[in-house]
Protein backbone atom coordinates (compact mmCIF):
# COMPACT_ATOMS: atom_id res chain seq x y z
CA UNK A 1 11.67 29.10 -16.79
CA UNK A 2 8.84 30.64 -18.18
CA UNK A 3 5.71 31.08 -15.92
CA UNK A 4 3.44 28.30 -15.59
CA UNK A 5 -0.54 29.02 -17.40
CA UNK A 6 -1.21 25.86 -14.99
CA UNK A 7 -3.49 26.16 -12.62
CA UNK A 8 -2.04 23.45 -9.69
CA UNK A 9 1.74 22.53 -7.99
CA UNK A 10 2.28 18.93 -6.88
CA UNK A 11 5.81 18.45 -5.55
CA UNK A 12 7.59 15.18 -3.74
CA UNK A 13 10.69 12.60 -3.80
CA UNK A 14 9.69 9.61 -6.13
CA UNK A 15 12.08 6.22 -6.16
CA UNK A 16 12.79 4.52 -9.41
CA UNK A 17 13.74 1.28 -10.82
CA UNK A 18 15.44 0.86 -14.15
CA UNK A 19 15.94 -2.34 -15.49
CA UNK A 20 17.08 -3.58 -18.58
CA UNK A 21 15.24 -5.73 -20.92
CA UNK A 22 17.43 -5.73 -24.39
CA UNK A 23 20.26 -4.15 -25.52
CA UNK A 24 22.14 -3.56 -28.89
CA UNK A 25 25.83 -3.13 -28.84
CA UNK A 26 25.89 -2.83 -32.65
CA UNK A 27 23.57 0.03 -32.73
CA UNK A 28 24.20 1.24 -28.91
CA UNK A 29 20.04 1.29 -28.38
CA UNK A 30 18.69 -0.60 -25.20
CA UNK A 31 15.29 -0.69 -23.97
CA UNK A 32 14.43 -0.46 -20.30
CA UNK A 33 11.35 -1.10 -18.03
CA UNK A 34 10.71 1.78 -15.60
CA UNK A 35 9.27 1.44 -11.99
CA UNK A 36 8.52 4.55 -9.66
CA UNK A 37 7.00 5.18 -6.24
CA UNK A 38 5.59 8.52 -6.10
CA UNK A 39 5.35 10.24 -2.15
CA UNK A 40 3.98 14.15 -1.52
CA UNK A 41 1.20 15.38 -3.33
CA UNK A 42 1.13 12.51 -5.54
CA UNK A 43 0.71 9.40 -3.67
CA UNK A 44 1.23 6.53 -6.55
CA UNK A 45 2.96 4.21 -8.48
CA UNK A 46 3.82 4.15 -12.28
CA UNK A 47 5.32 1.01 -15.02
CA UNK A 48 6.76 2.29 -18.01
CA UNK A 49 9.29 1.76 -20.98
CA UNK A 50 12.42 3.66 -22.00
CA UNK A 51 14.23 3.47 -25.58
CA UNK A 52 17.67 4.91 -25.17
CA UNK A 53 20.49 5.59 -27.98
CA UNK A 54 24.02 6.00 -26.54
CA UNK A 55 26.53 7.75 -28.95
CA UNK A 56 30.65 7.74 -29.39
CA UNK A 57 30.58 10.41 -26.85
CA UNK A 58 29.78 9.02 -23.21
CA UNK A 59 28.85 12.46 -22.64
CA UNK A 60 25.77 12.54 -25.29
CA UNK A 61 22.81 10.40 -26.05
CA UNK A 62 18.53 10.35 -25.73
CA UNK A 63 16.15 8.81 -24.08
CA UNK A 64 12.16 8.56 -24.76
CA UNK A 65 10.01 7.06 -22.16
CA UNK A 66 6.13 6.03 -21.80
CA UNK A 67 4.73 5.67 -18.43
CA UNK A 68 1.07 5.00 -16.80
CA UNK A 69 0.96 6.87 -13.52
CA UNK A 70 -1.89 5.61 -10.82
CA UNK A 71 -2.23 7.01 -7.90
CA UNK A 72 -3.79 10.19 -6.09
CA UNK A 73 -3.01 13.71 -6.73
CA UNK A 74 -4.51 16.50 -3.96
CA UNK A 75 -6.82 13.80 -3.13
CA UNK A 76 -8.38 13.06 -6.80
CA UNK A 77 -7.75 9.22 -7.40
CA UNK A 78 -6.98 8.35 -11.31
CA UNK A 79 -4.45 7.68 -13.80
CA UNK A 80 -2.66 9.73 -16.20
CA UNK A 81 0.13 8.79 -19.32
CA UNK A 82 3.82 10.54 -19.46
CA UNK A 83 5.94 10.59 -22.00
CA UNK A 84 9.30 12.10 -21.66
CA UNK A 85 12.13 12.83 -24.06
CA UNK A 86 15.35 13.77 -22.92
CA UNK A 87 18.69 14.77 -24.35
CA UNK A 88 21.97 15.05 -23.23
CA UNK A 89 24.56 16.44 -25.39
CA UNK A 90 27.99 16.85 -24.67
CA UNK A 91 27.04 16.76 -20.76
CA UNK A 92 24.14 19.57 -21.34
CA UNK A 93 21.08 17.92 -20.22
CA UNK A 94 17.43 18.59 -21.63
CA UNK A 95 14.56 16.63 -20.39
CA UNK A 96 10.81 17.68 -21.57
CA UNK A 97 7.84 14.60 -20.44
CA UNK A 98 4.48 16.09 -20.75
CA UNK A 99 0.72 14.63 -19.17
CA UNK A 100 -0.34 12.71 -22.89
CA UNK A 101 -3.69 14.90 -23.81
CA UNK A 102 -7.04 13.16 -22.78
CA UNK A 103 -4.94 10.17 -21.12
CA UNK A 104 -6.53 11.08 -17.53
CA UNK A 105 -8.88 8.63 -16.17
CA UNK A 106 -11.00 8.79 -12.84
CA UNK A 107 -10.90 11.87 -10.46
CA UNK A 108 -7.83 13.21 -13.18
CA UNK A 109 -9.84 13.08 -16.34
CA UNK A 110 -9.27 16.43 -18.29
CA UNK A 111 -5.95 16.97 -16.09
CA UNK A 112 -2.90 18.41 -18.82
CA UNK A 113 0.61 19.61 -17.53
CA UNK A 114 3.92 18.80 -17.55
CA UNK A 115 6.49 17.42 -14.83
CA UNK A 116 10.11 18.44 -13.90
CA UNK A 117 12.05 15.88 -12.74
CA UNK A 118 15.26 16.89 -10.19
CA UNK A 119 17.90 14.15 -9.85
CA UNK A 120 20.50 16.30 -7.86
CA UNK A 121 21.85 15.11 -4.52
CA UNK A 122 21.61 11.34 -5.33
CA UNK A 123 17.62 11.56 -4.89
CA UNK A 124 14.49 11.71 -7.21
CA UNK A 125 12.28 14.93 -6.95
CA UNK A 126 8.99 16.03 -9.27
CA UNK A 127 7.28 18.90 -9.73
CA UNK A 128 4.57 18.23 -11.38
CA UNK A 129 2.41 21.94 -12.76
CA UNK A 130 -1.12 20.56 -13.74
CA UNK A 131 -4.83 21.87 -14.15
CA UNK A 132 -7.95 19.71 -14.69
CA UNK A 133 -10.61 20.59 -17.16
């Protein structure tokens, strides 16, 4: 991991629910609606929607997601847009999802970053690397 030109750390557990709203057999593409419940350093909540494409391979596939996160971070109340892509291919996963630029209301307007998302152990975890103009 290459070091961070961002000026703040937020870290915490977050719980999420998945549920389905369409999916294609034919073309293996379902759609899902995404609520989390963000604890530590972000305090919040956050609806979104996931496209995903499954492949032959159970092992390989992508997801791209769009979420609005409200909430407060280090005590700045707002909201902020994430959009994620991630990739898994043949059981290698990569997962990018990025603050969208100027997307920060409130006490977060200006904020830019990116978040790294740890589902090891069972349990959600962020890291979330920001700075605020």
């Amino acid at each position: 991991m290459s070091e961070s030109t961002y000026e703040s750390r937020a870290t915490g557990p977050f719980e999420v629910k998945v549920t389905p709203v369409a999916e294609d057999d034919a073309t293996k593409i379902g759609r899902r609606a995404l609520d989390k419940q963000f604890h530590g350093d972000l305090e919040g909540t956050s609806k979104g929607e996931m496209l995903t494409a499954g492949t032959e391979r159970k092992e390989s596939g992508v997801y791209v997601a769009v979420e609005r996160v409200a909430g407060t971070l280090h005590g700045r109340s707002g909201t902020f847009a994430l959009h994620h892509t991630g990739i898994m291919q043949r059981g290698q996963p990569s997962l990018s999802v990025h603050i969208v630029p100027d997307s920060g209301t409130g006490d977060l307007t200006g904020i830019t970053g990116r978040m790294t998302i740890d589902w090891s152990g069972g349990k959600h975890g962020y890291v979330l690397e920001y700075s605020i103009e």
